[in-house]
N, C-alpha and C. Protein backbone atom coordinates (compact mmCIF):
# COMPACT_ATOMS: atom_id res chain seq x y z
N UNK A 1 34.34 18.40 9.25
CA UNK A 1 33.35 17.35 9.04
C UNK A 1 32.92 16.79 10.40
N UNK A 2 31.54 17.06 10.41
CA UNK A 2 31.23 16.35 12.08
C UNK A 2 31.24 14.96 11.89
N UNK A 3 31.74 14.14 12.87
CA UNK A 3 31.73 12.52 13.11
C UNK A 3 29.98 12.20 13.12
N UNK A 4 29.67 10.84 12.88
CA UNK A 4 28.29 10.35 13.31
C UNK A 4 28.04 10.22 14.91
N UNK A 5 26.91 10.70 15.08
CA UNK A 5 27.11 10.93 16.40
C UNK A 5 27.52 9.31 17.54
N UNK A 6 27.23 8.06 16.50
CA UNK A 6 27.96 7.23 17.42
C UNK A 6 29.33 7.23 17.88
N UNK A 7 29.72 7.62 17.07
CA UNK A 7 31.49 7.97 16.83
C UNK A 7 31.39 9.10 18.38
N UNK A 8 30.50 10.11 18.26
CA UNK A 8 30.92 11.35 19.34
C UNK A 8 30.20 10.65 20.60
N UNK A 9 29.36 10.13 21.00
CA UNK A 9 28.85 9.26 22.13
C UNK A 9 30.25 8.12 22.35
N UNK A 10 30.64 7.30 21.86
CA UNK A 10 32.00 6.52 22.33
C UNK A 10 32.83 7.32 22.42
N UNK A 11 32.81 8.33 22.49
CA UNK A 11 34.43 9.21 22.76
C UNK A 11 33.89 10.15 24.03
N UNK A 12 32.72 9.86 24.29
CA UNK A 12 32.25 10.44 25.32
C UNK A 12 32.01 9.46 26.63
N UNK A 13 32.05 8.37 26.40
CA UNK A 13 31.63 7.05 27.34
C UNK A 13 32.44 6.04 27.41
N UNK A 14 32.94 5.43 28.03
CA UNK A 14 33.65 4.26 27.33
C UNK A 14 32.47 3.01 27.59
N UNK A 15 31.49 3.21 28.65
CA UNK A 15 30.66 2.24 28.57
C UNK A 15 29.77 2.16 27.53
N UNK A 16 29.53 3.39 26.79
CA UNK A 16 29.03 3.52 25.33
C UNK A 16 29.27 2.58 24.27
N UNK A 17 30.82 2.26 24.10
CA UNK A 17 31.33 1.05 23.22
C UNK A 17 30.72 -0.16 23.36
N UNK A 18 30.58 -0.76 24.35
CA UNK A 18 30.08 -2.18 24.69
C UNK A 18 28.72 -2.02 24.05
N UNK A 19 27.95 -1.08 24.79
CA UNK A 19 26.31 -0.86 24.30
C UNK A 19 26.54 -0.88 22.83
N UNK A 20 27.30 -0.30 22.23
CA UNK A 20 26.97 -0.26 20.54
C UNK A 20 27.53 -1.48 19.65
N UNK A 21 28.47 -2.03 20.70
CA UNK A 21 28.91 -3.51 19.93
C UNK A 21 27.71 -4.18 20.28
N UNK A 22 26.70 -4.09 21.26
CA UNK A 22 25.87 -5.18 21.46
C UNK A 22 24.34 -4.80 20.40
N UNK A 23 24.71 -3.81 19.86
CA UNK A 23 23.31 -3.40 19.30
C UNK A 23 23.94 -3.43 18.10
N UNK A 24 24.63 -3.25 17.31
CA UNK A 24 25.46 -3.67 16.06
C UNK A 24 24.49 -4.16 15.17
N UNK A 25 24.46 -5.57 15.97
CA UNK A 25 23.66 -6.38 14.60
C UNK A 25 22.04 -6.05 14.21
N UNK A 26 21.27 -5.56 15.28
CA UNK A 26 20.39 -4.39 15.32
C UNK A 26 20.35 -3.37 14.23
N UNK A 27 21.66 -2.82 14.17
CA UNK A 27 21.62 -1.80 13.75
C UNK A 27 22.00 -1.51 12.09
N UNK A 28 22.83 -2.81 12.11
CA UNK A 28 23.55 -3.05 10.70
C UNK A 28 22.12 -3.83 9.56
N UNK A 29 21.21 -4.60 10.47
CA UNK A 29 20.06 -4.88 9.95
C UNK A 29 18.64 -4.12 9.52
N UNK A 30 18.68 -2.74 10.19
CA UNK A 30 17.60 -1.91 10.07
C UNK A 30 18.33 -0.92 9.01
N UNK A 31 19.71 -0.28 8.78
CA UNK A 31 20.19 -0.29 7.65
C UNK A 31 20.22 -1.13 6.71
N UNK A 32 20.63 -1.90 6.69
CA UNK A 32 20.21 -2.98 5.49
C UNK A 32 18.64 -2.53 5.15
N UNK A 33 17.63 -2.85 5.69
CA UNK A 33 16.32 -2.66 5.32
C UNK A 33 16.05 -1.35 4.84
N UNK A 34 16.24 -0.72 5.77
CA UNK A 34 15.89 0.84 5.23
C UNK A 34 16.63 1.36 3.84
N UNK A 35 17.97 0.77 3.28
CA UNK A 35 18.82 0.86 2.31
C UNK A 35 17.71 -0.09 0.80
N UNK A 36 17.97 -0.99 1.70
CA UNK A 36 17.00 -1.39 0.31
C UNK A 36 15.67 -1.36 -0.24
N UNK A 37 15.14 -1.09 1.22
CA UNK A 37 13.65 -0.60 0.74
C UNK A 37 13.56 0.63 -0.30
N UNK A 38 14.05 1.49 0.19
CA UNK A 38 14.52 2.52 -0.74
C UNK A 38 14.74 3.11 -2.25
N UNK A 39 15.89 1.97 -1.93
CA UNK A 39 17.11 1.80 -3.74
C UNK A 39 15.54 1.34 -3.90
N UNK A 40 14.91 0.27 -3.72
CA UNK A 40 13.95 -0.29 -4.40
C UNK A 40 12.25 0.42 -4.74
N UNK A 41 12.44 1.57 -3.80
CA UNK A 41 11.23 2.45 -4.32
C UNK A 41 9.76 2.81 -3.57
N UNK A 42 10.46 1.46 -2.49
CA UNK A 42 9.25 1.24 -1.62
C UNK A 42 8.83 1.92 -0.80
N UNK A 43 7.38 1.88 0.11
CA UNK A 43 7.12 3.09 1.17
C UNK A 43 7.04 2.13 2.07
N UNK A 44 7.40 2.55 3.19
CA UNK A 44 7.08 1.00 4.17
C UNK A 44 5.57 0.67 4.14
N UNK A 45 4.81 1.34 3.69
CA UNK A 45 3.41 0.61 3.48
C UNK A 45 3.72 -0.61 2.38
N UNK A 46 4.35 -0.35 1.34
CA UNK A 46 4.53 -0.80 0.64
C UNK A 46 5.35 -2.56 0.92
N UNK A 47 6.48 -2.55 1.73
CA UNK A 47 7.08 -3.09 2.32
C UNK A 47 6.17 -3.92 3.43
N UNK A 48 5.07 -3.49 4.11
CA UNK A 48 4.36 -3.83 4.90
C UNK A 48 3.86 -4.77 4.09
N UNK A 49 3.11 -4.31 3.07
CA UNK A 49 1.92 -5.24 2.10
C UNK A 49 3.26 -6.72 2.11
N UNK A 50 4.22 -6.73 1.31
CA UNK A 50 5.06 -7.64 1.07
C UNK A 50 4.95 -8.30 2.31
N UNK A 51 5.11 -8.27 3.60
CA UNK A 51 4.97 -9.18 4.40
C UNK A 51 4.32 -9.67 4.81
N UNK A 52 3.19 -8.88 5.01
CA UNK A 52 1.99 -9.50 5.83
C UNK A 52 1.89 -8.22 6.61
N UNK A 53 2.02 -7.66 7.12
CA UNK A 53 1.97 -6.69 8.16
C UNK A 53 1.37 -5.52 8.28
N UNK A 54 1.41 -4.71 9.23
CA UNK A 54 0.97 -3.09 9.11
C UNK A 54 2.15 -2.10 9.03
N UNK A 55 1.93 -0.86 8.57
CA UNK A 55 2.65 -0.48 8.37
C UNK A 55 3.64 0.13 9.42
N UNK A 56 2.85 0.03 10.67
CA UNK A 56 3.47 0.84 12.19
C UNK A 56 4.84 -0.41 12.26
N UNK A 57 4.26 -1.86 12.01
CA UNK A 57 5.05 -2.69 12.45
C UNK A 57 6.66 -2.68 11.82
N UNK A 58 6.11 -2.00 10.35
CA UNK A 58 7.53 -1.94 9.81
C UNK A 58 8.70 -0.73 10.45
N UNK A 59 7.28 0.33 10.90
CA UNK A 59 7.92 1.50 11.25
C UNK A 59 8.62 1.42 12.64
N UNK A 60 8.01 0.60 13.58
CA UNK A 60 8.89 0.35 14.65
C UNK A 60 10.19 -0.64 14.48
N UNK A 61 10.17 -1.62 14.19
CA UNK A 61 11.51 -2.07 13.27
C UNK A 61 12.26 -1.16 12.75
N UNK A 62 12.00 -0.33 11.62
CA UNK A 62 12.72 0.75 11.62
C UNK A 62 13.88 1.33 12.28
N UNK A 63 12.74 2.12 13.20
CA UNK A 63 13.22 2.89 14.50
C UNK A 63 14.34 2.13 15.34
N UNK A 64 14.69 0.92 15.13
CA UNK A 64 15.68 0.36 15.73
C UNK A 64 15.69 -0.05 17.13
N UNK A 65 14.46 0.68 18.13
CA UNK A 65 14.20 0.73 19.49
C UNK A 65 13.65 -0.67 19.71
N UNK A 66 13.43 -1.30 19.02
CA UNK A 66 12.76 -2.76 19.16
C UNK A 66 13.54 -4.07 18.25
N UNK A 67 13.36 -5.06 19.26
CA UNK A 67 13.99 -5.94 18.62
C UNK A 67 12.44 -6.97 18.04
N UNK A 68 12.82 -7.32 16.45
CA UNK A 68 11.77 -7.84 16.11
C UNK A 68 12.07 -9.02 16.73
N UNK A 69 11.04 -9.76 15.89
CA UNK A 69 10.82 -11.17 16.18
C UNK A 69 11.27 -11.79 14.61
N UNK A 70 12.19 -13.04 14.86
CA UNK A 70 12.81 -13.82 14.26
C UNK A 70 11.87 -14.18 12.69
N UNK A 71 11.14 -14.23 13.02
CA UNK A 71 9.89 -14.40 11.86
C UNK A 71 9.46 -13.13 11.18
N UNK A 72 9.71 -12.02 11.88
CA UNK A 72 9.66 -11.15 11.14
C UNK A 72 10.70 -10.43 10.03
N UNK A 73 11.51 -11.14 10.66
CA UNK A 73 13.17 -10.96 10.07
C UNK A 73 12.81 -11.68 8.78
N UNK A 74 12.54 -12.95 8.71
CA UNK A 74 13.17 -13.52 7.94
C UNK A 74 11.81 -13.10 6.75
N UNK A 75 11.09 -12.67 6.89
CA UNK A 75 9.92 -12.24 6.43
C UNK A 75 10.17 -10.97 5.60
N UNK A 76 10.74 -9.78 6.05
CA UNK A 76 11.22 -8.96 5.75
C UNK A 76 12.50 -8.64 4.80
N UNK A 77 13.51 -9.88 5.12
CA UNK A 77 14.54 -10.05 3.86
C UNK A 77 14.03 -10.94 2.91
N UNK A 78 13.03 -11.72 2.88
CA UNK A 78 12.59 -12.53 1.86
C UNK A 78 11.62 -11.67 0.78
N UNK A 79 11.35 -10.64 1.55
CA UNK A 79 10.43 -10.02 0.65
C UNK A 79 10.99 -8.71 0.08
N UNK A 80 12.65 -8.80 0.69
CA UNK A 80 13.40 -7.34 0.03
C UNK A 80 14.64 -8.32 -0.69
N UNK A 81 14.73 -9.63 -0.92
CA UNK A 81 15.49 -10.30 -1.29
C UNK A 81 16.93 -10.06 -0.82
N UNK A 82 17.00 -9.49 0.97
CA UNK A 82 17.74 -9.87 1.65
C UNK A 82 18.62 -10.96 1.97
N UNK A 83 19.81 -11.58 2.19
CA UNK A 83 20.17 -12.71 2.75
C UNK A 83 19.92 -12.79 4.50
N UNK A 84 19.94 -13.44 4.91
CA UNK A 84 20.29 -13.43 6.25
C UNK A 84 20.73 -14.42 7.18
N UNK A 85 21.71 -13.74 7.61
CA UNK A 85 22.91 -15.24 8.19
C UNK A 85 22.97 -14.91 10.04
N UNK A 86 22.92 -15.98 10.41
CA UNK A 86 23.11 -15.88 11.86
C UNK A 86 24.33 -16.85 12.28
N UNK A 87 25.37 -16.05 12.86
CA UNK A 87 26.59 -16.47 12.83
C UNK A 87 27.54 -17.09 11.95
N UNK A 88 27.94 -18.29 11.49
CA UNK A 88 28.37 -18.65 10.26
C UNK A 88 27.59 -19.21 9.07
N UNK A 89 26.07 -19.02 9.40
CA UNK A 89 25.19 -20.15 8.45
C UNK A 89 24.03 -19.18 8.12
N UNK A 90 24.14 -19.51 6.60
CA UNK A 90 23.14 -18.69 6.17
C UNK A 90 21.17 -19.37 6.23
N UNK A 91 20.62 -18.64 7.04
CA UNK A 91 19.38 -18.93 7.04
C UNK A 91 18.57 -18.41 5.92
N UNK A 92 18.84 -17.40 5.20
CA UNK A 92 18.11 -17.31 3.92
C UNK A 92 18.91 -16.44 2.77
N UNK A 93 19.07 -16.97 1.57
CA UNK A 93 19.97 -16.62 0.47
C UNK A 93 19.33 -15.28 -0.19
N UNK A 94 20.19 -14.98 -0.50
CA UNK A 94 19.93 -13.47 -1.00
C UNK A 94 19.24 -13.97 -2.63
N UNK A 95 18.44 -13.36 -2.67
CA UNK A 95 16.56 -13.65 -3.23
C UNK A 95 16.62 -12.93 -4.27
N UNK A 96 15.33 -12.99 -4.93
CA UNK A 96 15.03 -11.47 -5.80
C UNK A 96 14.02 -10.88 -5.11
N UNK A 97 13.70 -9.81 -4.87
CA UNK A 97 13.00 -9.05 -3.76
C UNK A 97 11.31 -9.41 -4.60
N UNK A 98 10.60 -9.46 -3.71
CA UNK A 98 8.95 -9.43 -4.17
C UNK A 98 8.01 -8.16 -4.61
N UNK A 99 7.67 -8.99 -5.55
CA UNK A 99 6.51 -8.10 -6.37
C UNK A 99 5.81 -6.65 -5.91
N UNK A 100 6.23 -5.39 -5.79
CA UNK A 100 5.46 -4.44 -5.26
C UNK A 100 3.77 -4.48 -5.63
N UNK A 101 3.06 -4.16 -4.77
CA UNK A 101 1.65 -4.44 -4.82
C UNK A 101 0.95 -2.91 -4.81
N UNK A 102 0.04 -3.14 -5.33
CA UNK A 102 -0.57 -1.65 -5.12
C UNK A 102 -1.78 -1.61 -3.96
């Protein structure tokens, strides 16, 4: 069974570890999205409409290479009925996700 390749990059670096603890929450959040957009059926166009947005914008979020903007966050779990907590306090309660649009 091959490891994920984060697993084979930290066993290759040790300065690798730090970089991936610092991108973590990055990363654990664009999973989250991409997980539920999904289960839920959506295309990120689709996902786009729900926020306000275009669809590139969802797609670079995505991609993980960018850090959104705070408003887009909270924009994005409100409309996938995400929670989202920043450090011990929850800034928005886990929702019922919004209306797909055609």
């Amino acid at each position: 069974m091959t490891k994920p390749l984060h697993h084979q990059l930290l066993n290759e670096s040790p300065d690798a570890d730090a970089e991936y603890e610092r991108l973590r929450p990055r990363f654990e959040f664009v999973t989250a999205v991409v997980q539920t957009r999904t289960k839920l059926g959506w295309s990120q166009r689709d996902l786009a409409r729900a926020v306000g947005v275009s669809q590139p914008v969802i797609a670079r979020l995505e991609s993980g290479d960018h850090d959104p903007k705070l408003g887009t966050m909270l924009a994005v779990c409100r409309a996938l009925g995400l929670p989202l907590t920043v450090g011990q306090r929850t800034v928005l309660a886990k929702g019922e996700p919004a209306t797909r649009t055609a």
